[in-house]
C-alpha atoms as a PDB file:
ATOM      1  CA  UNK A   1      -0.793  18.407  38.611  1.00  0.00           C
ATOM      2  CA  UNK A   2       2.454  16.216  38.739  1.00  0.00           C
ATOM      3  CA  UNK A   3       4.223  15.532  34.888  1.00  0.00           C
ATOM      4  CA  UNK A   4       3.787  12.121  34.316  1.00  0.00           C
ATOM      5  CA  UNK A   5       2.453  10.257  37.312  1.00  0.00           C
ATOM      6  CA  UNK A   6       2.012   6.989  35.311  1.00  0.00           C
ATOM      7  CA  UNK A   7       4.500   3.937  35.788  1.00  0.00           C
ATOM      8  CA  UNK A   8       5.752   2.484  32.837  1.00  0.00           C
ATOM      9  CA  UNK A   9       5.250  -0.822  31.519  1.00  0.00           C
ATOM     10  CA  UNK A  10       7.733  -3.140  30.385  1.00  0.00           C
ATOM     11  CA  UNK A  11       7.330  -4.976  27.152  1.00  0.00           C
ATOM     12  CA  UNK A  12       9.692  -7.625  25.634  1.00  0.00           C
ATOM     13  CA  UNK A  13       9.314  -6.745  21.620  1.00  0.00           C
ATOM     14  CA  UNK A  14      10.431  -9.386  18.847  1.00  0.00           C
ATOM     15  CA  UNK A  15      11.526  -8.089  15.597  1.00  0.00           C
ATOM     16  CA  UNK A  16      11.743 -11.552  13.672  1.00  0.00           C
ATOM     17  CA  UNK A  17      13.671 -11.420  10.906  1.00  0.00           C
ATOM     18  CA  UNK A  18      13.942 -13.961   8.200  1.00  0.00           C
ATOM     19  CA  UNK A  19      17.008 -15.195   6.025  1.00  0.00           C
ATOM     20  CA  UNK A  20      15.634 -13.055   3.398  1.00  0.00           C
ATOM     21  CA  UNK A  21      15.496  -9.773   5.829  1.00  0.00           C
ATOM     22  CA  UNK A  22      11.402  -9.676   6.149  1.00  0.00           C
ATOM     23  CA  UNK A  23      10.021  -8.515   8.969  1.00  0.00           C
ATOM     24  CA  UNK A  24       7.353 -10.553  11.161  1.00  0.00           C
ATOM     25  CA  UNK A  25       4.235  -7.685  11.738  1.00  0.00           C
ATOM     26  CA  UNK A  26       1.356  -8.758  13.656  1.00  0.00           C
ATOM     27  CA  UNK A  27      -2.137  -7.083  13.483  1.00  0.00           C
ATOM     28  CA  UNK A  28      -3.699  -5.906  16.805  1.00  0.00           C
ATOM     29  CA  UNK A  29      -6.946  -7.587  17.954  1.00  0.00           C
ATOM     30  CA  UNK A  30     -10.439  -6.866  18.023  1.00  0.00           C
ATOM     31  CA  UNK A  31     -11.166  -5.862  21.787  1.00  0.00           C
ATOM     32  CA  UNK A  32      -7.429  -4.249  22.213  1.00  0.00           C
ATOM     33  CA  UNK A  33      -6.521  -0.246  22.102  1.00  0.00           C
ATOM     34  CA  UNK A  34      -5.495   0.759  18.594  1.00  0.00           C
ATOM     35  CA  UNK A  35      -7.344  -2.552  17.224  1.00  0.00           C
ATOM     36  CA  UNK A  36      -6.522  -3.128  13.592  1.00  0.00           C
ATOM     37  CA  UNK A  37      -2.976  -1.106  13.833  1.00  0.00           C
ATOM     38  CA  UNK A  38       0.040  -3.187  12.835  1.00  0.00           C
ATOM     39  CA  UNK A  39       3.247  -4.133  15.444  1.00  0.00           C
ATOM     40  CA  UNK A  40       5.898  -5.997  16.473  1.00  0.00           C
ATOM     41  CA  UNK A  41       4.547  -9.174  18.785  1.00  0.00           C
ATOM     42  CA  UNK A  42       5.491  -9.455  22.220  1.00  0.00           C
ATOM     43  CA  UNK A  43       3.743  -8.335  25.652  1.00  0.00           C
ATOM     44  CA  UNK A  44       4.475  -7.122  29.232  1.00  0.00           C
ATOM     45  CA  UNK A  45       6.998  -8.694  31.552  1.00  0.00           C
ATOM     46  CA  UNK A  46       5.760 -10.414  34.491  1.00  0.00           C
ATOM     47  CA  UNK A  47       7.510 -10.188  37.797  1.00  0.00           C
ATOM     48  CA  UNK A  48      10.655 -11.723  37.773  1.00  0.00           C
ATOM     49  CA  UNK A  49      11.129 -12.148  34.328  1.00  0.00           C
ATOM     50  CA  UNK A  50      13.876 -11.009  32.275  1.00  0.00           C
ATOM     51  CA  UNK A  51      13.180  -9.475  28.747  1.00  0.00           C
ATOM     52  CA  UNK A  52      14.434 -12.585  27.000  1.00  0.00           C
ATOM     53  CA  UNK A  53      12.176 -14.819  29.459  1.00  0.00           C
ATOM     54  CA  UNK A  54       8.900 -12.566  28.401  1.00  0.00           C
ATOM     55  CA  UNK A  55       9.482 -12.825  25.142  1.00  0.00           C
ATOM     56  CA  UNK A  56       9.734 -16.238  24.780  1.00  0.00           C
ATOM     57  CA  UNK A  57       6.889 -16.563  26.825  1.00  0.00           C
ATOM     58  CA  UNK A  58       4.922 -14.178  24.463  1.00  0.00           C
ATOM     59  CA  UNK A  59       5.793 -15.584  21.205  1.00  0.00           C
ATOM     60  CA  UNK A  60       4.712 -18.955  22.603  1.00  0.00           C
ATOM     61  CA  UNK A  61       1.741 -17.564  24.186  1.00  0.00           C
ATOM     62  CA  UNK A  62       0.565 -15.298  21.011  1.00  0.00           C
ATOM     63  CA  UNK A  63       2.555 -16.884  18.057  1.00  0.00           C
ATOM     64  CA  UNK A  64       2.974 -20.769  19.066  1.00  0.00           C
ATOM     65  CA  UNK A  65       6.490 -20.789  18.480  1.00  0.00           C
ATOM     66  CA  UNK A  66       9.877 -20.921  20.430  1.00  0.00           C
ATOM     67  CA  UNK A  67      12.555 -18.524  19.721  1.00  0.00           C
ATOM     68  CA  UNK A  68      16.290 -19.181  19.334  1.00  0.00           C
ATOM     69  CA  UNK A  69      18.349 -16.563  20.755  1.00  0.00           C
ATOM     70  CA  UNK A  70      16.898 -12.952  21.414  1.00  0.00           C
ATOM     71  CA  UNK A  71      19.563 -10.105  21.248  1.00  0.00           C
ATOM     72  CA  UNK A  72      18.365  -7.439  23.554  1.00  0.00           C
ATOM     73  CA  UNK A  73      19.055  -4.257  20.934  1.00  0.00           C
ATOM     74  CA  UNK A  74      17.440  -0.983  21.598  1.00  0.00           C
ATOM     75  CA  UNK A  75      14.788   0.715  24.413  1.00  0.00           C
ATOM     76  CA  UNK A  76      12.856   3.133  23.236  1.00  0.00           C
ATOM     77  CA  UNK A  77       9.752   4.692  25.369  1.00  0.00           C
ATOM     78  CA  UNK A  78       6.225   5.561  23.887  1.00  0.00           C
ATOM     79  CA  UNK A  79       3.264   7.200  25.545  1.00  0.00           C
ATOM     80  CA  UNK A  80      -0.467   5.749  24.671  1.00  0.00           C
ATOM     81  CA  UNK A  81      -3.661   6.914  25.821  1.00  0.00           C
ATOM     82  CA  UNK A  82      -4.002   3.863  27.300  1.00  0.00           C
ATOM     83  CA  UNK A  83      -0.448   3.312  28.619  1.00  0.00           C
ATOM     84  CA  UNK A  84       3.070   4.628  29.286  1.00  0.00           C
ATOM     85  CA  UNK A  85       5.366   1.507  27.760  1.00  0.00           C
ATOM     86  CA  UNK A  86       9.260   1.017  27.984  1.00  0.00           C
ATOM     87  CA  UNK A  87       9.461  -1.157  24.963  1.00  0.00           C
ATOM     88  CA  UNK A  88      12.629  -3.426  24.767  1.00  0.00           C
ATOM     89  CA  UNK A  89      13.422  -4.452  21.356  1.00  0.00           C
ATOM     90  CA  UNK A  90      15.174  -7.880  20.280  1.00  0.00           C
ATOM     91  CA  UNK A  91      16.344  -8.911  17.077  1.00  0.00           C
ATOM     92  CA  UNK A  92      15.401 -13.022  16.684  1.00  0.00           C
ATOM     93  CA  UNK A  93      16.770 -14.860  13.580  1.00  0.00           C
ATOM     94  CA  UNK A  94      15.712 -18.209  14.899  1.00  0.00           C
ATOM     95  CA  UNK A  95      12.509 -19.835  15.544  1.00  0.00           C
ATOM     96  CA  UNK A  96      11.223 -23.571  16.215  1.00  0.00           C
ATOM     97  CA  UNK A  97       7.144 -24.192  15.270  1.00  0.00           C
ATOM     98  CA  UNK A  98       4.773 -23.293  12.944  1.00  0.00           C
ATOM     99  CA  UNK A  99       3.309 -19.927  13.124  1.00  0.00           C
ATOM    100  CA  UNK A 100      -0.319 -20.175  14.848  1.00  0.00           C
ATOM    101  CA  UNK A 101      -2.710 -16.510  15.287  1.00  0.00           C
ATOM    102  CA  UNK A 102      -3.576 -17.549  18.911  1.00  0.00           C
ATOM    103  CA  UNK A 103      -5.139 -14.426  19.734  1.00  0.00           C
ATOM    104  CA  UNK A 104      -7.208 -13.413  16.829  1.00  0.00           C
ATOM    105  CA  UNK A 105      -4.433 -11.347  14.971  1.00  0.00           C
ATOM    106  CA  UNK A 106      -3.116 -11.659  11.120  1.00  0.00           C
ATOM    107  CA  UNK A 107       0.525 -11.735  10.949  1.00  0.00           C
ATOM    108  CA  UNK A 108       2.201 -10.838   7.607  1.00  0.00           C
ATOM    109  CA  UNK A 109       6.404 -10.762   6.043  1.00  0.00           C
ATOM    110  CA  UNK A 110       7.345  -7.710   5.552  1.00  0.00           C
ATOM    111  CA  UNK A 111      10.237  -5.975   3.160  1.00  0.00           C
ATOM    112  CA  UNK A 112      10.663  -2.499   4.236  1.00  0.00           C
ATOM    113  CA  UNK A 113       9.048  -0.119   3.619  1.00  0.00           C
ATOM    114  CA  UNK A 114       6.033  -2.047   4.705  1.00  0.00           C
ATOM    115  CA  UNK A 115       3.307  -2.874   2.775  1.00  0.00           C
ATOM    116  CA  UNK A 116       0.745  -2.897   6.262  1.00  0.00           C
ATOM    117  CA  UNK A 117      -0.094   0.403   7.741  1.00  0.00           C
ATOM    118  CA  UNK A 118      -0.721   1.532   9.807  1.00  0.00           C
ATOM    119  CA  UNK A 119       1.954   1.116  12.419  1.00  0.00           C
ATOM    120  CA  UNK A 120       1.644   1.723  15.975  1.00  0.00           C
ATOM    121  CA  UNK A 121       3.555   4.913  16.627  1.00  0.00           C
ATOM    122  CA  UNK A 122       5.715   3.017  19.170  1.00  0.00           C
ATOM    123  CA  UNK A 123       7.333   1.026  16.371  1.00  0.00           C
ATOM    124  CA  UNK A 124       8.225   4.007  14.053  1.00  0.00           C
ATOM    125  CA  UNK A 125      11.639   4.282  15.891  1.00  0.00           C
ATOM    126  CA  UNK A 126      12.832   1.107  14.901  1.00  0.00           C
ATOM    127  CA  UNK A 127      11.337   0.942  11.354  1.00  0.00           C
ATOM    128  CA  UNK A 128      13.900   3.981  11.476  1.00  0.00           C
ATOM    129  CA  UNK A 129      16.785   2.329  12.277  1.00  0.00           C
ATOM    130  CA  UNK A 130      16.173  -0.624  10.707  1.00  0.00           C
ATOM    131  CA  UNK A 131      15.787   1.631   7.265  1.00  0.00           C
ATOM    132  CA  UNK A 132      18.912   3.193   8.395  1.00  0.00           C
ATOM    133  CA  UNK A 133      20.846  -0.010   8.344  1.00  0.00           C
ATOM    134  CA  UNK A 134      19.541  -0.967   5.284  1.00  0.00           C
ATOM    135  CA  UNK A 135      20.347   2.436   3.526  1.00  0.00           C
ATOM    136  CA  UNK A 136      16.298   3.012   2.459  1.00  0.00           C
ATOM    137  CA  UNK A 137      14.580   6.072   3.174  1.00  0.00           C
ATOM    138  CA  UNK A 138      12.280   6.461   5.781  1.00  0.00           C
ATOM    139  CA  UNK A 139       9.406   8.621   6.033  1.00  0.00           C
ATOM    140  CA  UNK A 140       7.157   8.244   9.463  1.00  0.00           C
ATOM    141  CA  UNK A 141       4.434   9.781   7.708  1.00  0.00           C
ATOM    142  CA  UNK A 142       3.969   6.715   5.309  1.00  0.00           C
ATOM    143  CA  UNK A 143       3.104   4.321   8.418  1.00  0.00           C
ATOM    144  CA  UNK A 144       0.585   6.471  10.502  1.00  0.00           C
ATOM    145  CA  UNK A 145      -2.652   7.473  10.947  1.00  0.00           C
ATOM    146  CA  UNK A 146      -4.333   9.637  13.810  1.00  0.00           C
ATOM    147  CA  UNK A 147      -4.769   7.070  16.516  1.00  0.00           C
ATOM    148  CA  UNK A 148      -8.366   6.848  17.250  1.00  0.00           C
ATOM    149  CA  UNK A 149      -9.591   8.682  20.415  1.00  0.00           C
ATOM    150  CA  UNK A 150     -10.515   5.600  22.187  1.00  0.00           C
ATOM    151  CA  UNK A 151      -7.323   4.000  21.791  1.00  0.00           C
END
């Protein structure tokens, strides 16, 4: 058997971040692998789409709002059960709209360390580095749980 045979899939991430540095978390849907686990919002990239275009897209699409300016910041790659994703990361300070839970999902402001759990292992890197930038500790352990085998 080949390694990994599976094509990735792109994903525009937002990491929203407030004036008073709290993070935007959304909760995963009912009827979605790892239901109930806590992320960053965003989605796929559709052909012909840059990251910033998906995004917007997304957040509209998920959140009802329409981002500012997204600064494309880090790649990271993480692989599901269900999928092999390249997830590219973007820090977004502004936002027009009023927050609406289009698909289902509860969305809560986050200091770190977070206060939801758990986290999708996908978004452990960047909990990292933002922790890092912020001088706090980080300890993956605090965020996970054993993904569930139907995930």
């Amino acid at each position: 058997m080949t390694e990994n045979t599976r094509k990735h899939t792109e994903v525009a991430v937002g990491v929203l971040i407030r004036s008073d540095d709290a993070l935007l978390l959304t909760s995963r849907p009912e009827g979605k692998p790892c239901a109930g686990f806590w992320e960053f919002p965003g989605g796929k990239l559709e052909a012909g789409e840059s990251v910033e275009q998906a995004l917007r897209r997304e957040l509209i699409e998920e959140l009802g709002i329409t981002i500012g300016a997204a600064e494309v910041w880090k790649v990271t790659e993480h692989d599901y059960p269900h999928a092999l994703v390249r997830l590219h990361w973007c820090k977004v300070r502004a936002w027009d709209g009023e927050f609406e839970m289009r698909e289902g999902q509860s969305m809560a402001w986050q200091q770190l360390p977070l206060a939801v759990k758990p986290v999708l292992p996908g978004a452990l890197p960047v909990l990292e580095w933002l922790s890092q930038e912020r001088g706090l500790a980080f300890d993956p352990d605090y965020y996970t749980q054993q993904l569930p085998a139907d995930a």
